[in-house]
Protein backbone atom coordinates (compact mmCIF):
# COMPACT_ATOMS: atom_id res chain seq x y z
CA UNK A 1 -58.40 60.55 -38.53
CA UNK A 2 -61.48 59.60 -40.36
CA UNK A 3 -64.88 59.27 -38.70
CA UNK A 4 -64.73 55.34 -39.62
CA UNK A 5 -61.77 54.64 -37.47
CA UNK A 6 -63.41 55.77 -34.02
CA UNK A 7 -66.01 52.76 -35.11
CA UNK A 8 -62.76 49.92 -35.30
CA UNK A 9 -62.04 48.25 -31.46
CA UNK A 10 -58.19 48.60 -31.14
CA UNK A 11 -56.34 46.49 -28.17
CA UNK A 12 -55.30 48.38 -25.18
CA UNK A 13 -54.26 47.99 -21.85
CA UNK A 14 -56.67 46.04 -19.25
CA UNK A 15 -57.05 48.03 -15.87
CA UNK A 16 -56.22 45.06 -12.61
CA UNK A 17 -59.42 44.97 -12.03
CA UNK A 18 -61.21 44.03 -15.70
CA UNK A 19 -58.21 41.49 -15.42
CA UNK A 20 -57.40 38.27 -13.52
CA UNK A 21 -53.66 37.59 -14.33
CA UNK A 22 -51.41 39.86 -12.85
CA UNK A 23 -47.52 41.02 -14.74
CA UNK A 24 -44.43 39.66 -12.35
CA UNK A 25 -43.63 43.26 -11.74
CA UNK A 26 -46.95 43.68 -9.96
CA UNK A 27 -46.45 41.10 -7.62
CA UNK A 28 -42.72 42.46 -6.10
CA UNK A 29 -44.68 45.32 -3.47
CA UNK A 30 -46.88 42.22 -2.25
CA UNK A 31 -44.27 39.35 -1.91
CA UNK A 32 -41.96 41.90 0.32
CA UNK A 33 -44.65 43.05 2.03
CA UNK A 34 -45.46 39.22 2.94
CA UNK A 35 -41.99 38.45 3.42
CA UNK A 36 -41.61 41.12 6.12
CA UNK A 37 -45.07 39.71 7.63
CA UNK A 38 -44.17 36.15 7.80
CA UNK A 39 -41.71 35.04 11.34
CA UNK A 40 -39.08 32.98 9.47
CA UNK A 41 -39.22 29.25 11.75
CA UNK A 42 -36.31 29.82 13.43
CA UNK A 43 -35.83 33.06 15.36
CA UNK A 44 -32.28 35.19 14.89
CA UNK A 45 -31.01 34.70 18.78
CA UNK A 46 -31.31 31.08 18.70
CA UNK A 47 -29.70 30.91 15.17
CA UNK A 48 -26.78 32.92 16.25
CA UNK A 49 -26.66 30.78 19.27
CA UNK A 50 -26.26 27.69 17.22
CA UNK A 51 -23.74 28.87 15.51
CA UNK A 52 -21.54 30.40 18.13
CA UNK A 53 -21.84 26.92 20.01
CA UNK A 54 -20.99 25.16 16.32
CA UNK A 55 -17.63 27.11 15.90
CA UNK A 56 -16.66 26.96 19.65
CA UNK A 57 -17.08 23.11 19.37
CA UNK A 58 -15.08 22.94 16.18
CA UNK A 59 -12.52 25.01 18.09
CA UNK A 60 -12.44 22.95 20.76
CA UNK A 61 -11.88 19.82 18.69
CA UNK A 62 -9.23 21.06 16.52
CA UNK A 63 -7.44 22.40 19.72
CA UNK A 64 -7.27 18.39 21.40
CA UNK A 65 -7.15 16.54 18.19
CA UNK A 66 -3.97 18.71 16.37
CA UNK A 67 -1.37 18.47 19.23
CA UNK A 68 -2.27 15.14 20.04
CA UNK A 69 -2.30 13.78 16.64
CA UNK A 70 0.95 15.35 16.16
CA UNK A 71 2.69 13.69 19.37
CA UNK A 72 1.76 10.36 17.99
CA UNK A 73 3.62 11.00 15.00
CA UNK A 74 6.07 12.28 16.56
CA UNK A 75 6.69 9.45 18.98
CA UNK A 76 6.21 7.32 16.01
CA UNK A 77 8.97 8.73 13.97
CA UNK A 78 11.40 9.96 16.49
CA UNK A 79 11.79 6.87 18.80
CA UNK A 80 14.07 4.11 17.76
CA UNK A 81 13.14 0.40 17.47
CA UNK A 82 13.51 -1.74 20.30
CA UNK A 83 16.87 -3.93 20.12
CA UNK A 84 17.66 -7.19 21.94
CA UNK A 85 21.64 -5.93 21.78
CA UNK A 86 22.49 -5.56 25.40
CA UNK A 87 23.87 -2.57 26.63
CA UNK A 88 27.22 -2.46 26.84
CA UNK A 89 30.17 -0.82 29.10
CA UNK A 90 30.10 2.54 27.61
CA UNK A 91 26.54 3.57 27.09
CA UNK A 92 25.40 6.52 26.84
CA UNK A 93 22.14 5.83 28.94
CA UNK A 94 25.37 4.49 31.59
CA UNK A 95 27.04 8.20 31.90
CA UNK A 96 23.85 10.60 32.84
CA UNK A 97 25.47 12.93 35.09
CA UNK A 98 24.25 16.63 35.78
CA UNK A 99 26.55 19.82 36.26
CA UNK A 100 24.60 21.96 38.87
CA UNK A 101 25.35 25.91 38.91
CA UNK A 102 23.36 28.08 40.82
CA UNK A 103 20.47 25.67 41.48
CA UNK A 104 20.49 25.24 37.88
CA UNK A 105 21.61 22.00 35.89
CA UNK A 106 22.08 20.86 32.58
CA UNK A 107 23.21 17.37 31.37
CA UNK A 108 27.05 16.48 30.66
CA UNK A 109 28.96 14.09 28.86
CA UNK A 110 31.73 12.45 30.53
CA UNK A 111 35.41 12.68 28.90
CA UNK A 112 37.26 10.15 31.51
CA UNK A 113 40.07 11.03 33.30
CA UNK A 114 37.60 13.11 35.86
CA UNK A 115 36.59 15.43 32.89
CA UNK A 116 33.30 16.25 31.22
CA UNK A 117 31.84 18.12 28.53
CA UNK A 118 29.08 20.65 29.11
CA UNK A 119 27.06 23.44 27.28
CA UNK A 120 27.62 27.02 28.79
CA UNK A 121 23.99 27.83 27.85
CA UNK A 122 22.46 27.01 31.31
CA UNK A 123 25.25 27.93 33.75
CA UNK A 124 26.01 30.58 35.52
CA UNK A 125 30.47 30.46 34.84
CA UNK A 126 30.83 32.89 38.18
CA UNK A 127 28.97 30.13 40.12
CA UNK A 128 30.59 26.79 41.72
CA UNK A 129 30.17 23.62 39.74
CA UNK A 130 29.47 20.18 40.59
CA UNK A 131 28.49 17.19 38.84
CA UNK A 132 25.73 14.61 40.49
CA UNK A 133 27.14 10.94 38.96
CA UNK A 134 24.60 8.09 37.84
CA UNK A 135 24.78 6.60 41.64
CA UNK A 136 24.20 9.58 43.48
CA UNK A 137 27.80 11.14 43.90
CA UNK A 138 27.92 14.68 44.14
CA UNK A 139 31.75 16.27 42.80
CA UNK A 140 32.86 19.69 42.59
CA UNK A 141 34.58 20.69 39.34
CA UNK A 142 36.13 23.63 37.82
CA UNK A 143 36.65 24.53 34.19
CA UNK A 144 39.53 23.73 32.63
CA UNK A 145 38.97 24.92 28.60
CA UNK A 146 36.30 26.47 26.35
CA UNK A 147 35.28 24.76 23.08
CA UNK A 148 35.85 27.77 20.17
CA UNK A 149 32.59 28.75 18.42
CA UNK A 150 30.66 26.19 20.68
CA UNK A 151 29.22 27.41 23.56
CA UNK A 152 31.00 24.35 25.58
CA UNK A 153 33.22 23.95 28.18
CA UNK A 154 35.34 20.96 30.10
CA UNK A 155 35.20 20.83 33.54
CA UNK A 156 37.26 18.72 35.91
CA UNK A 157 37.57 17.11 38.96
CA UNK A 158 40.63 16.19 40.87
CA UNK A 159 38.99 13.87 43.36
CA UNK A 160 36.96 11.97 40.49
CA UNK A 161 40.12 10.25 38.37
CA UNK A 162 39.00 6.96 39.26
CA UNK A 163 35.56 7.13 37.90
CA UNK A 164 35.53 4.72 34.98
CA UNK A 165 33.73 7.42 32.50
CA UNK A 166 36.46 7.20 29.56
CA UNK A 167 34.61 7.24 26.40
CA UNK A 168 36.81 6.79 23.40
CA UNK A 169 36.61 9.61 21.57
CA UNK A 170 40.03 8.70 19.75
CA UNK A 171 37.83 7.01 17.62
CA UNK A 172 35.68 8.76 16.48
CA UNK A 173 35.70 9.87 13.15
CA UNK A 174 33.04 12.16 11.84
CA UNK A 175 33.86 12.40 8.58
CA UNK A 176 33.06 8.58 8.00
CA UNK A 177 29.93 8.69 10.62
CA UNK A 178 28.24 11.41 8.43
CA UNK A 179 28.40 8.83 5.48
CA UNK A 180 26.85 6.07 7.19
CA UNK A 181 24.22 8.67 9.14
CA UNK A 182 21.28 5.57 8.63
CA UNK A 183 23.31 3.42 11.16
CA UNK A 184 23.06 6.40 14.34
CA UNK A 185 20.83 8.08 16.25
CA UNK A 186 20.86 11.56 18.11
CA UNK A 187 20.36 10.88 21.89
CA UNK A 188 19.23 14.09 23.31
CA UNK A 189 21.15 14.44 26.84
CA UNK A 190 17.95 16.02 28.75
CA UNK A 191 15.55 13.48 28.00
CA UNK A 192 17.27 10.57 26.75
CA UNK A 193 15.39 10.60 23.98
CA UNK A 194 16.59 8.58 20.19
CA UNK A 195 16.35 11.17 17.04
CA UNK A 196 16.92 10.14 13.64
CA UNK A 197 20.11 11.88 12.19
CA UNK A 198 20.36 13.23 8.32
CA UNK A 199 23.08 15.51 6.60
CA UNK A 200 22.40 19.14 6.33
CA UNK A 201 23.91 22.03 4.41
CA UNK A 202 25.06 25.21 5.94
CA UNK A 203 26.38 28.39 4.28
CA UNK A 204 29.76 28.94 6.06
CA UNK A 205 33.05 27.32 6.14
CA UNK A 206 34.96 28.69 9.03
CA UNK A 207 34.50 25.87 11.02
CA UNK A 208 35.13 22.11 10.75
CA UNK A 209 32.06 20.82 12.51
CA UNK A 210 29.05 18.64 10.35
CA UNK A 211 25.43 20.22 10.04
CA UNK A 212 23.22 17.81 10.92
CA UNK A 213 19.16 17.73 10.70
CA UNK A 214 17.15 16.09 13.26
CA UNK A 215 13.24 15.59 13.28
CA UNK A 216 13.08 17.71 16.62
CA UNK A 217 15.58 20.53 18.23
CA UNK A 218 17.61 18.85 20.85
CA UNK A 219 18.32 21.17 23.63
CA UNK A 220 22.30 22.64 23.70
CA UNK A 221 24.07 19.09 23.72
CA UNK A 222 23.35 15.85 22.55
CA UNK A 223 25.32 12.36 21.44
CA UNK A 224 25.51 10.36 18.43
CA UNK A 225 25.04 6.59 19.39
CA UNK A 226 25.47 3.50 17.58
CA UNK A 227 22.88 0.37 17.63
CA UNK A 228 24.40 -0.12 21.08
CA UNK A 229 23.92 3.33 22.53
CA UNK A 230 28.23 3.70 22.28
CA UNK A 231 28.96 6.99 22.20
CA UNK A 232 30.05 7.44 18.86
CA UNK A 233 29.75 11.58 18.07
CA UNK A 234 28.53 14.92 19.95
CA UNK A 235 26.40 17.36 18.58
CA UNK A 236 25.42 20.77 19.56
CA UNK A 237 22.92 23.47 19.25
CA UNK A 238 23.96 26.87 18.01
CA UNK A 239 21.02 29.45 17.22
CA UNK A 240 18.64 27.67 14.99
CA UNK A 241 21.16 25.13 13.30
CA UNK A 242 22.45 21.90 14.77
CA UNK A 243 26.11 20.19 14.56
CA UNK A 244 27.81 17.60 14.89
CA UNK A 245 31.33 18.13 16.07
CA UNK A 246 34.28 17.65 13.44
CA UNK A 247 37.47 15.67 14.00
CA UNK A 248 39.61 18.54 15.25
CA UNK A 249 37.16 20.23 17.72
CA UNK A 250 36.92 16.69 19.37
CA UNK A 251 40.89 16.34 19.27
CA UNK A 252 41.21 19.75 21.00
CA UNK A 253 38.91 18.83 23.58
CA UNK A 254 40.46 15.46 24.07
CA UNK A 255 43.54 18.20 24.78
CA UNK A 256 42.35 19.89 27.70
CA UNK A 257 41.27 16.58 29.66
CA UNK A 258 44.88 15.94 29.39
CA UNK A 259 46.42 19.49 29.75
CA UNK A 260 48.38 19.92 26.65
């Protein structure tokens, strides 16, 4: 280095305080510590509280508004329209009767000739049976046949032959209701309520009743009606899949209201 070059200025580094303007690395230890200085408007309890009362009241709201949104469609779709066709000798609505075991009843469907058609599912089969008629008559009954691969039995009553509750199940013909399914409805035997009724598809073969498909589970036994509310079909609940019973499970039950 020559003598002349300790006479030539060269540019270095201002010191912060020869200096007003400051690099954006020198301002990071002064904007946290004034961040941790400054109380943000709105303490932490009464945000937290504000939100716990947000998501409780969303809660709340989806908890009425779901289920009762659903029940309106639901009444929506699964009741039938109104009809001006009066009821005729036959209805189902006509035959609500109730087989009582062991303080416990379930609905039944009558056969005629003092025989009806109930589901095992709620009765106790060591208990006595009777069966409380649409006006209030109380009968005993005793079984008489099981339905194979049904879960249903046919009771009887001697004292009860005159009871006009023949339904004519002769015919029926299931084969020829499942292609005009559109024209019937599913009357659930509990609560007299009207289902729409669609095919379904089922896996096995080893039995000659119709899969069916209705918008809600019906509860162990149920009738197919026609615009009239005739009895026109029976269906049943097994496990998770519903049916509708086939020509020859109908003509054996038809059997044992007759003894053969």
């Amino acid at each position: 280095m020559t003598d002349d070059e300790f006479d030539v200025p060269h540019p270095a580094p201002v010191s912060p305080h020869d200096r007003t303007w400051r690099h954006p690395a020198e301002h990071s230890l002064s904007e946290r510590q004034q961040h941790l200085a400054t109380t943000p408007p709105l303490g932490r309890r009464l945000t937290a509280l504000t939100a716990a009362v947000s998501v409780v009241s969303s809660v709340a709201v989806l908890i009425v508004a779901i289920p009762r949104g659903i029940s309106t469609t639901a009444e929506a779709t699964e009741e039938a329209p109104a009809t001006s066709v009066p009821l005729v000798k036959g209805t189902a609505r006509a035959f609500a009767t109730v087989v009582d075991a062991s303080d416990r009843a379930t609905p039944a469907i009558p056969l005629g000739n003092g025989c009806w058609l109930v589901s095992t599912a709620d009765l106790d089969e060591q208990s006595p049976k009777w069966i409380t008629t649409s006006d209030g008559q109380r009968i005993k009954v005793d079984t008489v046949g099981e339905v194979d691969d049904s879960d249903l039995v046919v009771v009887k009553s001697s004292t009860a032959q005159d009871i006009n509750t023949q339904v004519a199940f002769s015919e029926l013909n299931s084969d020829t209701l499942i292609d005009n399914y559109k024209n019937y409805r599913v009357m659930d035997t509990t609560t007299n309520a009207l289902f729409a009724l669609a095919p379904s598809l089922s896996m096995t073969t080893a039995t000659p009743d119709i899969p069916i498909m209705t918008p809600a589970p019906i509860r162990n036994l149920a009738v197919v009606v026609d615009d009239v509310e005739r009895i026109v079909g029976v269906v049943v609940r097994r496990g998770y899949s519903t049916w509708m019973l086939g020509k020859e499970t109908l003509a054996s039950i038809m059997d044992m209201t007759t003894g053969k």
